[in-house]
Structures are given as structure tokens and as C-alpha cells.
C-alpha atoms as a PDB file:
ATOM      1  CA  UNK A   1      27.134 327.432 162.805  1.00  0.00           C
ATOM      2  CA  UNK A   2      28.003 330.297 160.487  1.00  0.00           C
ATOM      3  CA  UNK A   3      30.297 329.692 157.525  1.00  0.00           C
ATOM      4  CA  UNK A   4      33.739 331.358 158.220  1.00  0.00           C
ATOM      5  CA  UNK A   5      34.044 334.611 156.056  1.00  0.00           C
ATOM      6  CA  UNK A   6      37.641 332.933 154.642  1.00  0.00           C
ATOM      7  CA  UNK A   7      38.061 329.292 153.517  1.00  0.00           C
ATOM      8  CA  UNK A   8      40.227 327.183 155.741  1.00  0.00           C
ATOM      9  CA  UNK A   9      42.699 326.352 152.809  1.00  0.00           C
ATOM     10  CA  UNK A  10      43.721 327.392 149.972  1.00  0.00           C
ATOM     11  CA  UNK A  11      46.426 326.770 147.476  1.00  0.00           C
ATOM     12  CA  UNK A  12      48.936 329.350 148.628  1.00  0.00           C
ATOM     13  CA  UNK A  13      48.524 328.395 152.436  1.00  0.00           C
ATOM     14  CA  UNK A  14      49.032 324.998 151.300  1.00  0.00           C
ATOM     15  CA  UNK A  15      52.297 325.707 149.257  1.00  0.00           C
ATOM     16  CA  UNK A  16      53.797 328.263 152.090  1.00  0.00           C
ATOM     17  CA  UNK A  17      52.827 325.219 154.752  1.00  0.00           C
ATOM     18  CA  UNK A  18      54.328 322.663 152.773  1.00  0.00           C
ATOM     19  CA  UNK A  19      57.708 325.126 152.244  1.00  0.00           C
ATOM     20  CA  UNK A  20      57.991 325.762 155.749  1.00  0.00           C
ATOM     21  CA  UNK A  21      58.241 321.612 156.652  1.00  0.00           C
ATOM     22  CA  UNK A  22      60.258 320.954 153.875  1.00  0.00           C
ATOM     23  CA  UNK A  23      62.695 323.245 155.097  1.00  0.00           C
ATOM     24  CA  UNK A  24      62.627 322.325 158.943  1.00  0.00           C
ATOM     25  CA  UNK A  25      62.463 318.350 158.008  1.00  0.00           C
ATOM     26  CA  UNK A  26      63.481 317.929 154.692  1.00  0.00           C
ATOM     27  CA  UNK A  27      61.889 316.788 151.393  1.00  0.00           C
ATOM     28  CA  UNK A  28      62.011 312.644 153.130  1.00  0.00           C
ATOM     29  CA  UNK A  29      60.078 314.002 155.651  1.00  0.00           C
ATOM     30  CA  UNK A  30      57.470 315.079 153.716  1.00  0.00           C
ATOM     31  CA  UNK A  31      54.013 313.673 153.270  1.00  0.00           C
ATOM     32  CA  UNK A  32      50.906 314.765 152.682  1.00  0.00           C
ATOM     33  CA  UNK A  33      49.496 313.700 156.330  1.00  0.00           C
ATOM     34  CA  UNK A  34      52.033 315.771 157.908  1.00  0.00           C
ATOM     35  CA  UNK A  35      51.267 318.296 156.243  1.00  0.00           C
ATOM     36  CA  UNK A  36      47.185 318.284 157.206  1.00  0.00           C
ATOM     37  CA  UNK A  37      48.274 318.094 160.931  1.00  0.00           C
ATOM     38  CA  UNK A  38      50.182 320.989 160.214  1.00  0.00           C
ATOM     39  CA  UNK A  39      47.037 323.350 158.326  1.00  0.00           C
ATOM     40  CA  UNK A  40      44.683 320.979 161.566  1.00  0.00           C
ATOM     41  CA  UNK A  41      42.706 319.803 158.218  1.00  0.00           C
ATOM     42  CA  UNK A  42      41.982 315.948 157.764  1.00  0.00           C
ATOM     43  CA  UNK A  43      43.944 315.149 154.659  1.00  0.00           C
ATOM     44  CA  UNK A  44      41.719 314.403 152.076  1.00  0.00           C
ATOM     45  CA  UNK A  45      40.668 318.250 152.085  1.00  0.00           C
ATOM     46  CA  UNK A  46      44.186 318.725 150.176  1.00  0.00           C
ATOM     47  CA  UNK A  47      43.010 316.664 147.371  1.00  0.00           C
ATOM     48  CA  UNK A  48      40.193 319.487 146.810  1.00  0.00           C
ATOM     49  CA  UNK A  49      43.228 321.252 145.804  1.00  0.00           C
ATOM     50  CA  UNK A  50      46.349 319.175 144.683  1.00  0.00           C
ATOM     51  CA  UNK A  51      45.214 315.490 143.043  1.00  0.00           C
ATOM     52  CA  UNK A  52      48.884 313.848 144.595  1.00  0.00           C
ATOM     53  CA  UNK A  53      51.365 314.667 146.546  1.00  0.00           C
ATOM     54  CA  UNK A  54      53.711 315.271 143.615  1.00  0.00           C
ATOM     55  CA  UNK A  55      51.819 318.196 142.718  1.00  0.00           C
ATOM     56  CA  UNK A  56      52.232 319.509 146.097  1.00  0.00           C
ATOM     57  CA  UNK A  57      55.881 319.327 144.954  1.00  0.00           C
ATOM     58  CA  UNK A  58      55.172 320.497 142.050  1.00  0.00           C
ATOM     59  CA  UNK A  59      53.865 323.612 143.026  1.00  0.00           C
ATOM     60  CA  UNK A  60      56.227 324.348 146.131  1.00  0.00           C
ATOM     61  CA  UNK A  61      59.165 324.217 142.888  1.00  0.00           C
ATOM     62  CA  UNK A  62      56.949 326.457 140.661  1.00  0.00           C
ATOM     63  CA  UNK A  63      56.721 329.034 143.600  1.00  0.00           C
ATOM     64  CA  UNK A  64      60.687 328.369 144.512  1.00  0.00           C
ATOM     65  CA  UNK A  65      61.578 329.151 141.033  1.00  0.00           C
ATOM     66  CA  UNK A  66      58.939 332.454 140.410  1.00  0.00           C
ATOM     67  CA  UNK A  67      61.369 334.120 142.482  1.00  0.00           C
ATOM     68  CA  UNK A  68      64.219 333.837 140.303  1.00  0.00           C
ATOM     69  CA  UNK A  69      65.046 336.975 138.625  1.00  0.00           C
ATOM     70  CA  UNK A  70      65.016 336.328 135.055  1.00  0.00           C
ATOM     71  CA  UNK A  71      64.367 339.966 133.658  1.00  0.00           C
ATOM     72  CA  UNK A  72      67.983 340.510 132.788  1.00  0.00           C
ATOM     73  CA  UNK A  73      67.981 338.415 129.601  1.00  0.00           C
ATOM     74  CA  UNK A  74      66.765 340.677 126.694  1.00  0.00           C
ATOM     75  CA  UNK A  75      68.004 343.983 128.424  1.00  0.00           C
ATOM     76  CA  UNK A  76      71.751 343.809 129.400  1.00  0.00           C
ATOM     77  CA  UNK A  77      74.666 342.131 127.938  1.00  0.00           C
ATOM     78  CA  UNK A  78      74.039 338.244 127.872  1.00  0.00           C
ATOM     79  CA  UNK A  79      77.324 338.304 130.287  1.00  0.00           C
ATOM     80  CA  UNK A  80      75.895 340.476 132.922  1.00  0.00           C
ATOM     81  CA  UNK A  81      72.720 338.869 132.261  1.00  0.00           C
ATOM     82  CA  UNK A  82      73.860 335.780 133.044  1.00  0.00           C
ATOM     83  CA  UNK A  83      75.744 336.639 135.915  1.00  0.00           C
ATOM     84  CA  UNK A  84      72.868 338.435 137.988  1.00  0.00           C
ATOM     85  CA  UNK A  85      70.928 335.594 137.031  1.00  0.00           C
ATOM     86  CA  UNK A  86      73.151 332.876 138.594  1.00  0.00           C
ATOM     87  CA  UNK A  87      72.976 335.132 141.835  1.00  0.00           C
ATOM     88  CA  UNK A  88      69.487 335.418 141.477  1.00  0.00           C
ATOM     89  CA  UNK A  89      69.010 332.000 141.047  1.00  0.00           C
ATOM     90  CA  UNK A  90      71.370 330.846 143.564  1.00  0.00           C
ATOM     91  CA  UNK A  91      70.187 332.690 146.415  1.00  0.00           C
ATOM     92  CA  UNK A  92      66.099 331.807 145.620  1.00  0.00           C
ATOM     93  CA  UNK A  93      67.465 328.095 145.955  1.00  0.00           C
ATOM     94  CA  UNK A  94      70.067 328.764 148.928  1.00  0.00           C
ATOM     95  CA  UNK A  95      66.998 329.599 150.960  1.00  0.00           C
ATOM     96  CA  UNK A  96      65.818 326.398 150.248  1.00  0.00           C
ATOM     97  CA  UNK A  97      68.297 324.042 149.866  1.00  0.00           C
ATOM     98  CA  UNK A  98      65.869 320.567 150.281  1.00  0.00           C
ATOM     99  CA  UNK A  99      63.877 321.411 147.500  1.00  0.00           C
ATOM    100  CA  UNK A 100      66.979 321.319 145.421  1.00  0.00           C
ATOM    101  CA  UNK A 101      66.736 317.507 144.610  1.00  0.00           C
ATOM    102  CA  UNK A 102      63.382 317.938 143.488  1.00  0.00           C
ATOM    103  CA  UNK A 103      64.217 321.123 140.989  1.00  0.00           C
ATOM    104  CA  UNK A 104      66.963 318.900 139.768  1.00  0.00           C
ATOM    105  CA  UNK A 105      64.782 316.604 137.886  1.00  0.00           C
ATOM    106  CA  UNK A 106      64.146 319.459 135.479  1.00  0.00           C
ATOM    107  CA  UNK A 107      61.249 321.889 134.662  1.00  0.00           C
ATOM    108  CA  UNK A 108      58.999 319.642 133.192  1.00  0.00           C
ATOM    109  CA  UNK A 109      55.627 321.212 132.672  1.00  0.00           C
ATOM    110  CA  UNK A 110      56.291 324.019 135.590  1.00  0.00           C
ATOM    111  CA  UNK A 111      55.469 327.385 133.688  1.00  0.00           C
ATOM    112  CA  UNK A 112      57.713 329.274 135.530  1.00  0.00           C
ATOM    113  CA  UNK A 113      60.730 327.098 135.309  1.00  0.00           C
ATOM    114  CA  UNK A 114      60.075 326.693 131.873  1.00  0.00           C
ATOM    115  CA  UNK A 115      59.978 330.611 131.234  1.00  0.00           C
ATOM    116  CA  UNK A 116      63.298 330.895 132.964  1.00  0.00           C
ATOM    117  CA  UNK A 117      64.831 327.974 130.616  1.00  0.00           C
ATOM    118  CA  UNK A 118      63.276 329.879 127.429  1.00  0.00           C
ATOM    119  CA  UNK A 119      64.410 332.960 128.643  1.00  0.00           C
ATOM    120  CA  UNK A 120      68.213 331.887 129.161  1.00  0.00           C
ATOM    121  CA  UNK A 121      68.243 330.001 125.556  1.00  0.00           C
ATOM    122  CA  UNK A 122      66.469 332.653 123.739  1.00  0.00           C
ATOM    123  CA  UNK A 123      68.989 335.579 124.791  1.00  0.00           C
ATOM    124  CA  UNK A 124      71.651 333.839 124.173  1.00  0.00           C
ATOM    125  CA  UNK A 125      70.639 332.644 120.878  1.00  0.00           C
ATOM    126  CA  UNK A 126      69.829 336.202 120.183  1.00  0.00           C
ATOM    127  CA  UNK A 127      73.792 337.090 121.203  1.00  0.00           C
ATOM    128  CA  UNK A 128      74.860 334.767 118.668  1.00  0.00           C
ATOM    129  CA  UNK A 129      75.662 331.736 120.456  1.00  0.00           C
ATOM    130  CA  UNK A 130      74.667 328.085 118.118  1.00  0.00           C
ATOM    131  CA  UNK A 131      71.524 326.885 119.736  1.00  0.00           C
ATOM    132  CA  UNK A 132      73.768 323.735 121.230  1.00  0.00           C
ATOM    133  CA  UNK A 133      75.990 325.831 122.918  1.00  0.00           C
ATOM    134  CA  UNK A 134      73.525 328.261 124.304  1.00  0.00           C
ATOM    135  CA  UNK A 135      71.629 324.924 125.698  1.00  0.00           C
ATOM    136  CA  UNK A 136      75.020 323.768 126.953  1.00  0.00           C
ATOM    137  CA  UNK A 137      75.483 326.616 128.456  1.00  0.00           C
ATOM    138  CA  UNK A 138      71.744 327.100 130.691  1.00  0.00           C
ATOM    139  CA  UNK A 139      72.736 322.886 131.664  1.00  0.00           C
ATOM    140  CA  UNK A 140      76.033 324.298 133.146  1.00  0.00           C
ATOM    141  CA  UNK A 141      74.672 327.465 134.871  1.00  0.00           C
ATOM    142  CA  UNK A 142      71.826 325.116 136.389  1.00  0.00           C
ATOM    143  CA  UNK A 143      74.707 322.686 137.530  1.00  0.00           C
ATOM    144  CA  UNK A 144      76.729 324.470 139.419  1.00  0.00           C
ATOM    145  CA  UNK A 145      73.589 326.843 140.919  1.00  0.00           C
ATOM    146  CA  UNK A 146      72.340 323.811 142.177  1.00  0.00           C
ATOM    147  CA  UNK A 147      75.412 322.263 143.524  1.00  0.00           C
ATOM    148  CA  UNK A 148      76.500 325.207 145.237  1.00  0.00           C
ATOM    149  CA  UNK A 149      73.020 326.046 146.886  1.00  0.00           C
ATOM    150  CA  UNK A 150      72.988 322.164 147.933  1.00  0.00           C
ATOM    151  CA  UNK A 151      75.662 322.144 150.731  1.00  0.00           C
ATOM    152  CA  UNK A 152      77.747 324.339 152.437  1.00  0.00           C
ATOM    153  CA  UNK A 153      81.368 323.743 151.840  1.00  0.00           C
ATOM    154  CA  UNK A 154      82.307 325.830 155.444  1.00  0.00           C
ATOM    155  CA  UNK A 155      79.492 323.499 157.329  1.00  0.00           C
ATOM    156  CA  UNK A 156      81.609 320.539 156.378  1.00  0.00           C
ATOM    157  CA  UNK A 157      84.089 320.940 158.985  1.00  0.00           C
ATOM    158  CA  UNK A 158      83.545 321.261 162.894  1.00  0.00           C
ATOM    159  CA  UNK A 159      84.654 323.887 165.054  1.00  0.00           C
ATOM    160  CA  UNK A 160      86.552 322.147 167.126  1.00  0.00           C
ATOM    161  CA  UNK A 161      90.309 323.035 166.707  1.00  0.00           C
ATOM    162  CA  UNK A 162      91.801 320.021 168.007  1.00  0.00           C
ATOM    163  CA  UNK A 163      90.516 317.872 165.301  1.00  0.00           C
ATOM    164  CA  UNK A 164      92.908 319.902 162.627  1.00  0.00           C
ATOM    165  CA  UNK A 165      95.613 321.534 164.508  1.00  0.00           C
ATOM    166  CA  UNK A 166      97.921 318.146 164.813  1.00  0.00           C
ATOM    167  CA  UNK A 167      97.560 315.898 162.096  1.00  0.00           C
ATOM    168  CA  UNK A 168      96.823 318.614 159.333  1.00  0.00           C
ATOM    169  CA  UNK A 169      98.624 322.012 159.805  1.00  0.00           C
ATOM    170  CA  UNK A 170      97.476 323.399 157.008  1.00  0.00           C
ATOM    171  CA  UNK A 171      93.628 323.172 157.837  1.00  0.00           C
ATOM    172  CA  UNK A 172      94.818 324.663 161.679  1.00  0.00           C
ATOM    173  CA  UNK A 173      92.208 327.320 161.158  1.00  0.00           C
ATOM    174  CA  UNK A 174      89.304 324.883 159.751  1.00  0.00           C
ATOM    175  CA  UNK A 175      87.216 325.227 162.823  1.00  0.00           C
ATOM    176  CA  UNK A 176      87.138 328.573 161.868  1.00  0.00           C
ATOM    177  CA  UNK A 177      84.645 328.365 158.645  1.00  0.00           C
ATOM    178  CA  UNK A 178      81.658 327.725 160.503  1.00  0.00           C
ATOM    179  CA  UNK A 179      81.326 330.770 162.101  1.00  0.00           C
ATOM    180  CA  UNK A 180      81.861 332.235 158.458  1.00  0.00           C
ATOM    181  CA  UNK A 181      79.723 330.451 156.274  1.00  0.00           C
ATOM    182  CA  UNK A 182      77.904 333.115 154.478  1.00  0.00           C
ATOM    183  CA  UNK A 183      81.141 334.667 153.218  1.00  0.00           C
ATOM    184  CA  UNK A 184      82.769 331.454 152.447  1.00  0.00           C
ATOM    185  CA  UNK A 185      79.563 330.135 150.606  1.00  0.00           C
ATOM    186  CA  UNK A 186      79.214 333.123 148.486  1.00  0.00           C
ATOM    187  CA  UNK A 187      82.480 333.974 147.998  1.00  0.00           C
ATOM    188  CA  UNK A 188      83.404 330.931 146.683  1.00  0.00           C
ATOM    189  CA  UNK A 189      80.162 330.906 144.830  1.00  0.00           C
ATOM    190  CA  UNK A 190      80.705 333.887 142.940  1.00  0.00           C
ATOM    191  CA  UNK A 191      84.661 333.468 142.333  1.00  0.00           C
ATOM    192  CA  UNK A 192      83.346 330.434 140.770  1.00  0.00           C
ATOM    193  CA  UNK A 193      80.188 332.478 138.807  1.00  0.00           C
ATOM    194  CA  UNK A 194      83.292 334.903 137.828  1.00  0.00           C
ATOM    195  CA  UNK A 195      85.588 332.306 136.378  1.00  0.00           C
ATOM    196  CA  UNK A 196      82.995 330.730 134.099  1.00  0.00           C
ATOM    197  CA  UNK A 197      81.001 333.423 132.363  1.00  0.00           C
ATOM    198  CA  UNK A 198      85.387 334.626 131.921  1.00  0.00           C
ATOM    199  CA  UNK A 199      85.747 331.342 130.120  1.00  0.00           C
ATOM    200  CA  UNK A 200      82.542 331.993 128.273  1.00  0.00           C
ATOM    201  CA  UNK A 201      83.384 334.826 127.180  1.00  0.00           C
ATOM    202  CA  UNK A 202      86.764 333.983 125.403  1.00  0.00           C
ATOM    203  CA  UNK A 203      84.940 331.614 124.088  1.00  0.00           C
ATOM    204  CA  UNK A 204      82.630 333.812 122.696  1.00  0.00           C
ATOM    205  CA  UNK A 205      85.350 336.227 120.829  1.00  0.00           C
ATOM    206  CA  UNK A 206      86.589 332.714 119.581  1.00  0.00           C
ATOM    207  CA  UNK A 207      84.139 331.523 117.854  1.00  0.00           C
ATOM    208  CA  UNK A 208      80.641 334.118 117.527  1.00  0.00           C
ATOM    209  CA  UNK A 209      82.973 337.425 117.843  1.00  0.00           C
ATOM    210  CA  UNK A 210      85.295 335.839 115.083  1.00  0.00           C
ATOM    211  CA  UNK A 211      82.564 334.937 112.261  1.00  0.00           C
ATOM    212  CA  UNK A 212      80.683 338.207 113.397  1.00  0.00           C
ATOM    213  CA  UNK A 213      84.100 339.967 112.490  1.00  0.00           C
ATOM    214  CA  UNK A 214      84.577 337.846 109.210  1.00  0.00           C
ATOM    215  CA  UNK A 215      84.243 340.089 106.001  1.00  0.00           C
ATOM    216  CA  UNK A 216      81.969 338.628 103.515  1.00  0.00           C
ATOM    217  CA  UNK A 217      82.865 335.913 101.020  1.00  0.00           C
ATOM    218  CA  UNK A 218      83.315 336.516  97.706  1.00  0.00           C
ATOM    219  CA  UNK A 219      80.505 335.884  94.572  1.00  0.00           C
ATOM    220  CA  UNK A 220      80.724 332.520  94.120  1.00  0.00           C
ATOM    221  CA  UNK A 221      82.936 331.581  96.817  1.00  0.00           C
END
């Protein structure tokens, strides 16, 4: 029987497979044998390309990640930067929102999450924010990205009216969110996005803007 001209598997089909499940079943769901029946490979052919399963992970977060833009930081203001990054960021994660528990844990050695974490912290640094704020300040971003592409706060409630209308007149148009949950999601998301980089940014004038304004000290002060 002739060889076929491509290779059954490879590392990218096996990431984009394993994406796919863990967004239909969610990341529980997910083994390794589940995913074989999925590529119709016996499942020790994926250890010719991932040792464990965790690196299966591992690379389905790197991929996740590669799409956040991070190419702001260095070029605009470290406010604007920051801002198109936390849309950026929350909308590569949005698409995916199992995969969020796993990202959680932190880059660890994944080059592309760690790029993104030196990026943040080294233009901000650069604007003049103290290295501990600056690393306060990617923790917080990452926080609420993460929280907000976890759940959907308009999903929470059901659409039907009768569950609100009597006992809580003020939610009488509750059943209502579902059928709006794009606008409520990212409208709330970016109100939020809005509100913090503000308080950053008095911040900012408080403390780097001051010193930066600060005339020199006198010989021998």
C-alpha cells in the first residue's frame, strides 16, 4: 500500500482537534483517548507528538494566547496600549472560555504567554511605573480578562418572564438579557476596562507624573 503523500497527524491538527472538543465538552471532558477517536488514530500515535496529556494543554494555551494582540506595548501610550490589549485579550479567551481555568494557572514555560507578560511589564516600566506596580498592574488586567471571558453575566438568568415579574420588579425585564448577551457581555466588559485604566491613570499623575514634574534637588540636598 502506498504511503499517503501527507502524514495522518501532526501537531497543529492535533492542537485545532483538541480546541474544537474542549470547546463542545469542556476541559473535564477532555482526554487524550477522546481525542484519538476524534483524529480515528489509536492513541499512542499522539505520544509521537505530545509526551502527556498536559502538553496537549499546554500547547492548545500557547496557541489560545498567540492570538492575543500584544503589539501595542512599545508603540502607543501605555493607556491605549493597555486598553486594546485587554480587548484583545479578552475576546482571544471569550472564544474559548473552557480553556480559561487552564490559562489561569499562569504562563509557566509557554513562550508566547510569557512574551505577552514581558511585553506588558516592560512598557510599563518604560512609562515610568515602579516595577511592583507595573507587575501589579499585568496581575489585575489578567484578573478581570479572565473573569469576564469565564461566564456570561446575561446567561445567568432565564428567559422566562414569570420567574422575575412578581417577586422582583425591578429585574421585570431579566428574561430579556439572554437574547442580548453580546452587548451586555461587552458592554459591561469594557465600562469596566474604562473605569480601571481611569483609575490608573490618576494614579499615574499621582505618583510617576508628580516625581517626573519634580525640579531637581539641590547640591547636597
Amino acid at each position: 500500500m502506498p504511503r499517503p503523500r501527507q502524514a495522518l497527524l501532526s501537531r497543529d491538527r492535533i492542537v485545532e482537534t483538541a480546541i474544537t472538543l474542549i470547546d463542545a465538552d469542556g476541559l473535564d471532558a477532555f482526554s487524550t483517548r477522546r481525542l484519538a477517536a476524534e483524529l480515528g488514530v489509536a492513541g499512542p500515535s499522539l505520544y509521537n507528538h505530545f509526551p502527556t496529556k498536559d502538553a496537549i494543554l499546554d500547547a492548545v494555551a500557547e496557541t489560545i494566547t498567540a492570538r492575543v494582540d500584544v503589539s501595542f506595548f512599545g508603540t502607543l501610550d501605555w493607556r491605549e496600549a493597555l486598553r486594546r490589549w485587554g480587548l484583545s485579550y479578552r475576546a482571544a479567551l471569550a472564544d474559548h472560555p473552557h480553556i480559561v481555568p487552564y490559562l489561569a494557572q499562569g504562563p509557566g514555560r509557554r513562550p508566547a504567554a510569557l512574551a505577552m507578560a514581558d511585553a506588558v511589564y516592560g512598557a510599563l516600566v518604560a512609562a515610568g511605573w515602579p516595577p511592583a506596580r507595573a507587575t501589579h498592574i499585568g496581575a489585575a488586567m489578567r484578573y478581570f480578562v479572565a473573569g469576564s471571558a469565564l461566564g456570561s453575566f446575561a446567561r445567568g438568568f432565564v428567559e422566562d418572564p414569570t420567574v422575575y415579574a412578581e417577586q422582583y420588579p425591578h429585574l421585570a425585564q431579566a428574561h430579556r438579557l439572554a437574547e442580548h448577551q453580546r452587548s451586555v457581555d461587552e458592554g459591561a466588559f469594557v465600562l469596566g476596562l474604562d473605569a480601571l485604566i481611569d483609575g490608573l491613570s490618576r494614579s499615574y499623575q499621582e505618583t510617576v507624573g508628580a516625581n517626573a514634574n519634580r525640579p531637581p534637588a539641590p547640591d547636597g540636598a
